[in-house]
C-alpha atoms as a PDB file:
ATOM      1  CA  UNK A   1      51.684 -57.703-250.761  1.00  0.00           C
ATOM      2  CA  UNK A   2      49.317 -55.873-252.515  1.00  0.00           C
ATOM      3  CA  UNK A   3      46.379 -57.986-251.236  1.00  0.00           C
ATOM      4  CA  UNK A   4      47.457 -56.961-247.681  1.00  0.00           C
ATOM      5  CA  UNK A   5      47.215 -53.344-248.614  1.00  0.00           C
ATOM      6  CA  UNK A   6      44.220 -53.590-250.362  1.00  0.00           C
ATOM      7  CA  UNK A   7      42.464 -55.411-247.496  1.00  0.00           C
ATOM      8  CA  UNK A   8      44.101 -52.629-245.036  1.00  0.00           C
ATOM      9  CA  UNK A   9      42.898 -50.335-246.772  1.00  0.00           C
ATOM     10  CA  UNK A  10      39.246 -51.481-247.370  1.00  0.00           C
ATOM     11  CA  UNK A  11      39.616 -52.547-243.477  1.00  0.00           C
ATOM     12  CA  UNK A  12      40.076 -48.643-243.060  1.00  0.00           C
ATOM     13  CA  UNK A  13      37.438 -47.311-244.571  1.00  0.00           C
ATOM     14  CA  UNK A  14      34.963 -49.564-242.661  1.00  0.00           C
ATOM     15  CA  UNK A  15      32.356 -47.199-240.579  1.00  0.00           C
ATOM     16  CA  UNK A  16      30.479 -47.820-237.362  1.00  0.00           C
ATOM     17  CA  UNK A  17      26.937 -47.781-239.265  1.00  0.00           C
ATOM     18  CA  UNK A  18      28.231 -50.591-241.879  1.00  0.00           C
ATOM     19  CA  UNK A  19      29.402 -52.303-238.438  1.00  0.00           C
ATOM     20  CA  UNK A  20      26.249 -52.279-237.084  1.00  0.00           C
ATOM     21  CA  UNK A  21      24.509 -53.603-240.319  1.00  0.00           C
ATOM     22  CA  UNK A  22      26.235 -56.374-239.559  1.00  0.00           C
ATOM     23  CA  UNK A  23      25.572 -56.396-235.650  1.00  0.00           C
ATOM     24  CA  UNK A  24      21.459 -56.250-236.901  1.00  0.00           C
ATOM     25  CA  UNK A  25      21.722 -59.963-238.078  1.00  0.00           C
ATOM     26  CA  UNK A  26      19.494 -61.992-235.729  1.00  0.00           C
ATOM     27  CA  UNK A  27      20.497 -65.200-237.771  1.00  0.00           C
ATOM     28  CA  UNK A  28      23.074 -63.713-240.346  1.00  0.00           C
ATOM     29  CA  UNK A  29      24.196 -65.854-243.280  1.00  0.00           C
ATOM     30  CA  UNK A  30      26.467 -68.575-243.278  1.00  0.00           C
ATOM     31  CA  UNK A  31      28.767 -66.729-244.585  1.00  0.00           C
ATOM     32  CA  UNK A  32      29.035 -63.614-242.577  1.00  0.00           C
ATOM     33  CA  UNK A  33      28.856 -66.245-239.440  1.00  0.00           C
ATOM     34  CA  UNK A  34      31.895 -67.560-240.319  1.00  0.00           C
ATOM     35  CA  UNK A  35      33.362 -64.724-241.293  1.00  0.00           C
ATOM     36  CA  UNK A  36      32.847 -63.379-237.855  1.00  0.00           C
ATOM     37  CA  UNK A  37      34.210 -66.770-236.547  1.00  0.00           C
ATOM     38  CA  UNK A  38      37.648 -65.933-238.262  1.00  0.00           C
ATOM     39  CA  UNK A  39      37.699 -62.513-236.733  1.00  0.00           C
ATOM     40  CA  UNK A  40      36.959 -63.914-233.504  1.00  0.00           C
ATOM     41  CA  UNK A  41      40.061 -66.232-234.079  1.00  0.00           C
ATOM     42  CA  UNK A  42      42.149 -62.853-234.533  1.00  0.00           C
ATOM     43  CA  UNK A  43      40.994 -61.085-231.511  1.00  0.00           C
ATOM     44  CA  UNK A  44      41.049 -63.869-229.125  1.00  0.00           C
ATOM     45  CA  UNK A  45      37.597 -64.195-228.614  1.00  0.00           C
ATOM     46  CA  UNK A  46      35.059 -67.591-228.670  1.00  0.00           C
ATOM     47  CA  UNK A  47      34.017 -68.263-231.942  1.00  0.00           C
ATOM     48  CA  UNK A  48      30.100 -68.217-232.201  1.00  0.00           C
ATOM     49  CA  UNK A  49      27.400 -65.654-233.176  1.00  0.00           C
ATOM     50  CA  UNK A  50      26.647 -64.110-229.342  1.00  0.00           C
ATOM     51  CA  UNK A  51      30.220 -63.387-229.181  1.00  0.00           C
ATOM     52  CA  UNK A  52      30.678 -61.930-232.382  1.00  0.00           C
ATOM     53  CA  UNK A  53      27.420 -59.255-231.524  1.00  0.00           C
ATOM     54  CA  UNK A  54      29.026 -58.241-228.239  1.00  0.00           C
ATOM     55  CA  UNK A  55      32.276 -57.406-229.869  1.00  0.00           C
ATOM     56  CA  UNK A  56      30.660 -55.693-232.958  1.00  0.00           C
ATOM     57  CA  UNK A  57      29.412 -53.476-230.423  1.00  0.00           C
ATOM     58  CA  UNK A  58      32.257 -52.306-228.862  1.00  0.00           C
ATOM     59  CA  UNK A  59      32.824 -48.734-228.962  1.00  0.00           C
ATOM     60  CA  UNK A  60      36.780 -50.007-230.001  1.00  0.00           C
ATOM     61  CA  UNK A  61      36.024 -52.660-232.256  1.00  0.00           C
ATOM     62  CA  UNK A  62      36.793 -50.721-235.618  1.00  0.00           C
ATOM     63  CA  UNK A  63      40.022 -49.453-233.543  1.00  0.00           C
ATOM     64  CA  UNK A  64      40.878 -52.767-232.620  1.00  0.00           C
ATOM     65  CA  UNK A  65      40.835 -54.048-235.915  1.00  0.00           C
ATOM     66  CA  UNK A  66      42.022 -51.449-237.666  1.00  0.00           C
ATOM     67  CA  UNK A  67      45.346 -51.129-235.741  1.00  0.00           C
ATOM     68  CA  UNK A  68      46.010 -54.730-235.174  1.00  0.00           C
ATOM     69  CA  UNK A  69      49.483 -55.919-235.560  1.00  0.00           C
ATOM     70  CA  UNK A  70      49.830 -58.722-237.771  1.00  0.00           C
ATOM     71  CA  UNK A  71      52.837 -59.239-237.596  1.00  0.00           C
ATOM     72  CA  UNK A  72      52.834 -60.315-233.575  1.00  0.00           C
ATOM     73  CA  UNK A  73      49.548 -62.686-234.431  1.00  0.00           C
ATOM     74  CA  UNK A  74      50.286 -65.758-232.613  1.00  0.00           C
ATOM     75  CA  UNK A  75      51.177 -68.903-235.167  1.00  0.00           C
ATOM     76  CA  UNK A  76      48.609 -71.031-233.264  1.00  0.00           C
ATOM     77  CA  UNK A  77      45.663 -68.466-234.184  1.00  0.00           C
ATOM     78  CA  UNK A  78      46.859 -68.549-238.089  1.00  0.00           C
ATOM     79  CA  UNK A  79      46.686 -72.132-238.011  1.00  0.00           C
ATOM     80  CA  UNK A  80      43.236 -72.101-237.069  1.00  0.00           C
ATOM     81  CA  UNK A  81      42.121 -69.626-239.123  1.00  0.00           C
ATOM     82  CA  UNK A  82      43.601 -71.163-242.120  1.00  0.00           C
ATOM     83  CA  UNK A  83      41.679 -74.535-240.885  1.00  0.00           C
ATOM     84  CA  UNK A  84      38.383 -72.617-240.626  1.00  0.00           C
ATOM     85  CA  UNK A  85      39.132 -70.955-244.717  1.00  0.00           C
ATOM     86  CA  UNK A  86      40.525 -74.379-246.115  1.00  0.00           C
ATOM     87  CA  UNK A  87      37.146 -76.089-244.763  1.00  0.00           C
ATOM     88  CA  UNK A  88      34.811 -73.493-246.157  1.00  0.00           C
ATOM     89  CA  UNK A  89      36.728 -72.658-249.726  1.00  0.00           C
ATOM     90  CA  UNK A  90      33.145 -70.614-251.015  1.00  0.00           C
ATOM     91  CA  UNK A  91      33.789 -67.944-247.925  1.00  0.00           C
ATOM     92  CA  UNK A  92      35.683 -65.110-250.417  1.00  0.00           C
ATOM     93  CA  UNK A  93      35.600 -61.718-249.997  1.00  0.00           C
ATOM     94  CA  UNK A  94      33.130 -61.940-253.158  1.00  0.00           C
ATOM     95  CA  UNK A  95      30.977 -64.280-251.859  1.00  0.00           C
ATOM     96  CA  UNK A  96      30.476 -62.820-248.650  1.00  0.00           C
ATOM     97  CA  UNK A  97      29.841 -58.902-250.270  1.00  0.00           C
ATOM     98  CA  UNK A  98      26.583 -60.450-251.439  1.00  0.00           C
ATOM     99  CA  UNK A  99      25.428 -60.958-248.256  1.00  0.00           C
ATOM    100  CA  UNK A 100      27.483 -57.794-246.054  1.00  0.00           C
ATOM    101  CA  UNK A 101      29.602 -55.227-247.456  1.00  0.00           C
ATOM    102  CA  UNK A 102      31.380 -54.475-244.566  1.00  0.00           C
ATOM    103  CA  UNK A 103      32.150 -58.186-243.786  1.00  0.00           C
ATOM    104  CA  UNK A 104      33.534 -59.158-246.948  1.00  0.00           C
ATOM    105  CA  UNK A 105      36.067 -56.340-246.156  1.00  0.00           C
ATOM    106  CA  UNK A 106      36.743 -58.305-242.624  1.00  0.00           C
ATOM    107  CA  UNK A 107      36.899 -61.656-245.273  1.00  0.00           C
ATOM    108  CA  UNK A 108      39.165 -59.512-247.305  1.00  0.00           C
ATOM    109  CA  UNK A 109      40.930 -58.707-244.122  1.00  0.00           C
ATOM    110  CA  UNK A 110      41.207 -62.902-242.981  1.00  0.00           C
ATOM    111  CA  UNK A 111      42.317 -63.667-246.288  1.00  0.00           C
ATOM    112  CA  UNK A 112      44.888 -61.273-246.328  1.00  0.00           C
ATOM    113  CA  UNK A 113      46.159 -62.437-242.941  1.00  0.00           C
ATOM    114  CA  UNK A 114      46.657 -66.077-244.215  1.00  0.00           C
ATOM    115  CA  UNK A 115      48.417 -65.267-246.561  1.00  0.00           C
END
């Protein structure tokens, strides 16, 4: 488990202003997209760019994240976020911190949830 703590931890020590870096991108890379597409699997939410914005800037977004209970995440969501990292292998946590530090900690975070 110590990738799960590890991407808990860097999870934690995400910051609104690294959030809203990300929020910024008017056409953000690939990789951040579908980053933010596997987060959007998590929390529920529909899976495309104008989504992922509105919910970057909620007030509770880091909260929601942050204190997420993986353990209660529904089978059906793992299965599809598992579909969306097995079709784009390249989208690592090091791949993605060339484009967003504070998403590769969210891709960090998805990986970590997988497995």
């Amino acid at each position: 488990m110590p990738a799960l703590k590890k991407a808990l931890d860097d999870v934690a020590n995400l910051d609104r202003s690294s959030i809203t870096v990300v929020k910024t991108f008017v056409n953000p890379p690939e990789a951040v997209k579908i980053t933010m597409e596997g987060v959007m699997i998590l929390l529920g939410e529909k899976q495309d760019w104008a989504t992922s914005k509105r919910i970057l800037g909620d007030i509770n977004f880091l909260k929601t994240v942050k204190e997420k209970d993986l353990d209660t995440i529904e089978k059906k969501k793992i299965t599809l976020l598992k579909k969306l990292l097995t079709a784009n292998p390249d989208i690592t946590p090091e791949e993605v911190t060339t484009k967003s530090e504070a998403a590769s900690k969210l891709c960090g975070w998805l990986h970590a949830v997988v497995l």
